[in-house]
C-alpha atoms as a PDB file:
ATOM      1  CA  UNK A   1      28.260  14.209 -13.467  1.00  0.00           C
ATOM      2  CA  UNK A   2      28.117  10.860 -15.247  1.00  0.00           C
ATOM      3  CA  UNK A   3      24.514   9.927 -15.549  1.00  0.00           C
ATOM      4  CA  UNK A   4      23.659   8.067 -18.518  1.00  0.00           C
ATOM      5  CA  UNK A   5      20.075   7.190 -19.961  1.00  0.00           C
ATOM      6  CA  UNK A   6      20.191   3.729 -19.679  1.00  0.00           C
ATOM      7  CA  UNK A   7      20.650   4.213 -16.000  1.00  0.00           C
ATOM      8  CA  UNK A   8      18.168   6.274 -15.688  1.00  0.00           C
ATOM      9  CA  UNK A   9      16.267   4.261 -17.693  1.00  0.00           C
ATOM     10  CA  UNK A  10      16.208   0.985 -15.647  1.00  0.00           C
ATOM     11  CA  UNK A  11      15.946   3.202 -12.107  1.00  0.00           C
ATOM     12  CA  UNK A  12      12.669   4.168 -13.783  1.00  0.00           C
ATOM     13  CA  UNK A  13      11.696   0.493 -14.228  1.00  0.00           C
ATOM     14  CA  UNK A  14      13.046  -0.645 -10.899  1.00  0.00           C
ATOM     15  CA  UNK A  15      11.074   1.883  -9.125  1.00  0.00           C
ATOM     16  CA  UNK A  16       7.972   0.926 -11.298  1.00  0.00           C
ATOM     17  CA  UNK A  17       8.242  -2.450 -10.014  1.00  0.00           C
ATOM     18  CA  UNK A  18       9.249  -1.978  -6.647  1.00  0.00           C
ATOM     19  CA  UNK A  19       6.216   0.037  -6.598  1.00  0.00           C
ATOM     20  CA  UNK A  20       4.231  -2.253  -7.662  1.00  0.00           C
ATOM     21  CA  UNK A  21       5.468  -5.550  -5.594  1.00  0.00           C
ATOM     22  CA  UNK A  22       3.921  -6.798  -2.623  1.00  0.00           C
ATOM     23  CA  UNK A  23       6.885  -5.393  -0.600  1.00  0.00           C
ATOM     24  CA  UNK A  24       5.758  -2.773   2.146  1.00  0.00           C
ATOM     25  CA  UNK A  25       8.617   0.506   3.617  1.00  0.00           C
ATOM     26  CA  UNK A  26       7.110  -0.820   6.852  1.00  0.00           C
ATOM     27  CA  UNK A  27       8.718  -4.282   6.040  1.00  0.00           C
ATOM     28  CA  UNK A  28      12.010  -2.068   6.052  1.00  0.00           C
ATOM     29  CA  UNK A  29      13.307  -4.507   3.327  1.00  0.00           C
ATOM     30  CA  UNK A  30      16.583  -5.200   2.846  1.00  0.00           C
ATOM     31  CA  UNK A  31      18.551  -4.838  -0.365  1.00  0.00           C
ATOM     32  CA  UNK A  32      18.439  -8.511  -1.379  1.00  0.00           C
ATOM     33  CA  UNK A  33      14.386  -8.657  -0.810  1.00  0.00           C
ATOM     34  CA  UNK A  34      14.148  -5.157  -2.957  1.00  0.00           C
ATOM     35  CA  UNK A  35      16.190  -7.007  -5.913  1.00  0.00           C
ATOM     36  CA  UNK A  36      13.676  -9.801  -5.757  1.00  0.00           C
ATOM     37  CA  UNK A  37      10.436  -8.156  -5.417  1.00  0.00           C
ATOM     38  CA  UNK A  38      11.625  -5.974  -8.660  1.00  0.00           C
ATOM     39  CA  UNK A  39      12.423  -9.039 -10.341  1.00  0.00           C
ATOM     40  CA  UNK A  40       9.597 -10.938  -9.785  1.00  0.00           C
ATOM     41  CA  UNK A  41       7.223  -7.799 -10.503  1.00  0.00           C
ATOM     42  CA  UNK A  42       8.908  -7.292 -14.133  1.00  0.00           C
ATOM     43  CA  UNK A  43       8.726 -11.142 -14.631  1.00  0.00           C
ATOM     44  CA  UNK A  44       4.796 -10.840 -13.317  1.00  0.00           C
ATOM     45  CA  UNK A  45       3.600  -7.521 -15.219  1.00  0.00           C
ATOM     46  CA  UNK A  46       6.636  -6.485 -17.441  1.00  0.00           C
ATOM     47  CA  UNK A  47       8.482  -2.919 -18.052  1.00  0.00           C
ATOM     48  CA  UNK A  48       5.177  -1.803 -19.930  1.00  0.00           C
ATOM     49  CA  UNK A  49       2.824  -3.193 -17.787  1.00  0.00           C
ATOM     50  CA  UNK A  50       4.432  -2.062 -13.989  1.00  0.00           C
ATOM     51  CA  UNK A  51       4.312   1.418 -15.759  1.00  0.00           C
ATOM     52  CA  UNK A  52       0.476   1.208 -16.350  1.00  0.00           C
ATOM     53  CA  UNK A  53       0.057  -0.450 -12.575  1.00  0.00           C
ATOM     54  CA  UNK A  54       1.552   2.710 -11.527  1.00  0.00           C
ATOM     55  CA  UNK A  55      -0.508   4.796 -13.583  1.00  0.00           C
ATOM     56  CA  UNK A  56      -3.353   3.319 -12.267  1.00  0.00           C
ATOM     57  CA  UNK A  57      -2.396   4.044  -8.756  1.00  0.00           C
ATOM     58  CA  UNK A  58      -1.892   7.444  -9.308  1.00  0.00           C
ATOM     59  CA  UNK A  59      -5.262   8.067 -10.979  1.00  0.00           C
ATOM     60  CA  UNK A  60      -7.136   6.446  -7.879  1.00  0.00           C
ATOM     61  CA  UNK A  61      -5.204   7.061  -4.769  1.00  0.00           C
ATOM     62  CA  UNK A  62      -2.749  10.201  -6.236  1.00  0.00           C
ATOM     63  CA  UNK A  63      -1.896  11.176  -2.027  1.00  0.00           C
ATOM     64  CA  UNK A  64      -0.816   8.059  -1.343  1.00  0.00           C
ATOM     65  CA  UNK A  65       1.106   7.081  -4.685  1.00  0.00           C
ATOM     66  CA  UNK A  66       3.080   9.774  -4.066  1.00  0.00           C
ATOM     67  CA  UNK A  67       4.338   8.577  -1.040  1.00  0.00           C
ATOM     68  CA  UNK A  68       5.161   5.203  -1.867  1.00  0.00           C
ATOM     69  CA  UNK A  69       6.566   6.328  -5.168  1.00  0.00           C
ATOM     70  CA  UNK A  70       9.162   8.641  -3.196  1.00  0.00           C
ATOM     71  CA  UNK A  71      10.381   5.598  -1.354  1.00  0.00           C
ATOM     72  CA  UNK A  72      10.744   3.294  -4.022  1.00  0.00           C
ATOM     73  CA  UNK A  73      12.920   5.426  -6.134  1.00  0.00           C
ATOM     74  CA  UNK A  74      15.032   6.015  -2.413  1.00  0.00           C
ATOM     75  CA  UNK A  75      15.967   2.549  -2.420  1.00  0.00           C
ATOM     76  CA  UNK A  76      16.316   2.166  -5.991  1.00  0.00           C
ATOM     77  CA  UNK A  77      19.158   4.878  -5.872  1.00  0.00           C
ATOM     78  CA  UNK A  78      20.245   2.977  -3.218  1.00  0.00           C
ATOM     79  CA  UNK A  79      20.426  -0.157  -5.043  1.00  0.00           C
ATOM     80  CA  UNK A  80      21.857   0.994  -8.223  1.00  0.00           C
ATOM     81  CA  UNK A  81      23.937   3.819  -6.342  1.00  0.00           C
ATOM     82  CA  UNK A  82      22.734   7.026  -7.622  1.00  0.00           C
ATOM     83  CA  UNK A  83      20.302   9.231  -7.800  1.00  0.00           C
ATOM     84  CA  UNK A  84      18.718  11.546 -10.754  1.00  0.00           C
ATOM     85  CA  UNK A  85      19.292  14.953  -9.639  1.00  0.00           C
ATOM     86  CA  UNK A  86      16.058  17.620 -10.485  1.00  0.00           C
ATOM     87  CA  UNK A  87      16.753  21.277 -10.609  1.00  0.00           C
ATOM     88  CA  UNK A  88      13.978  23.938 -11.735  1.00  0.00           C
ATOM     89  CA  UNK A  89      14.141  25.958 -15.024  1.00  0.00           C
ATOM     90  CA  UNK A  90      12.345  28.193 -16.635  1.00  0.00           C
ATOM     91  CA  UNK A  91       9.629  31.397 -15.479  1.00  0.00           C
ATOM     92  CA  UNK A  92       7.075  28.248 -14.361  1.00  0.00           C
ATOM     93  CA  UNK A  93      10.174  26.492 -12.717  1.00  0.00           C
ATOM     94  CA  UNK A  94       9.266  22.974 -14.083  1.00  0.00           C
ATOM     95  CA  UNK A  95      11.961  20.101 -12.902  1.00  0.00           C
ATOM     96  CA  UNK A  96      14.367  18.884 -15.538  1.00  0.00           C
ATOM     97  CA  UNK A  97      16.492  16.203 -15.377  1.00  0.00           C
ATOM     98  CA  UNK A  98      20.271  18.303 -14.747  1.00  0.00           C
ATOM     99  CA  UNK A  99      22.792  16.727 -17.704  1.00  0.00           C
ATOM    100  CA  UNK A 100      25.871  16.782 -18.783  1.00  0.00           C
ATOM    101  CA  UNK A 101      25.292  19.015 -22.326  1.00  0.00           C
ATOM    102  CA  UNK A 102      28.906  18.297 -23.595  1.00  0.00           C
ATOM    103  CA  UNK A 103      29.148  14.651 -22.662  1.00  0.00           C
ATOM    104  CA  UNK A 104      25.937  13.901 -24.080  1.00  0.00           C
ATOM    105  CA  UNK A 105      26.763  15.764 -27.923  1.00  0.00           C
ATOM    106  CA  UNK A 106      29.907  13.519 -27.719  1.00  0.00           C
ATOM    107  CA  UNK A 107      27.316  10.584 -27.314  1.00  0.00           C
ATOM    108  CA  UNK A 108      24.995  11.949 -29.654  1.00  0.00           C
ATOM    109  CA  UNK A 109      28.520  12.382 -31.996  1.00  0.00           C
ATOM    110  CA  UNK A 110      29.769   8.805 -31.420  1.00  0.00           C
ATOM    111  CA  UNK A 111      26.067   7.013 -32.449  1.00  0.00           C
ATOM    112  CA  UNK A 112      25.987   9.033 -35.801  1.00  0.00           C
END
């Protein structure tokens, strides 16, 4: 599994953004609309500031934030081609991001 935390990283922000735009699932967007209602959401509100937007959202309208968030990160994945995998761990079974443990000492090794 090659998943990398930049990636992950800027899906995060893309699916901020794209949750944040003006652009609506029922507009069934295509891939070159997504890429420019993220863009001009980061140019408009920034990393930082979609991530508060978002936030805010979930604070006053959690049912339907969920929603929306759910199919922003869908096309995200689509856009950038992947998607995080969760699996459960633990006695309370909280999700955790599944990663590669050797792969990422060797990156851990090679930033030293």
């Amino acid at each position: 599994m090659q998943l990398t935390s930049y990636h992950f990283s800027t899906a995060a922000v893309w699916a901020d953004a794209l949750f944040v735009s003006a652009l609506q699932r029922s507009d069934k967007p295509s891939a070159g609309q997504a890429r420019q209602a993220i863009s001009a959401a980061i140019r408009a509100y920034g990393g930082r500031g979609c991530a508060e937007q978002v936030a805010q959202e979930f604070g006053d309208h959690p049912d339907t934030a969920v929603e929306r968030m759910r199919w922003a990160r869908a096309v995200v994945s689509e856009l950038v081609g992947f998607a995080p995998r969760i699996a459960h761990n633990g006695p309370e079974r909280r999700p955790v991001l599944l990663v590669n443990r050797s792969r990422a000492l060797r990156l851990a090794e090679r930033r030293r």
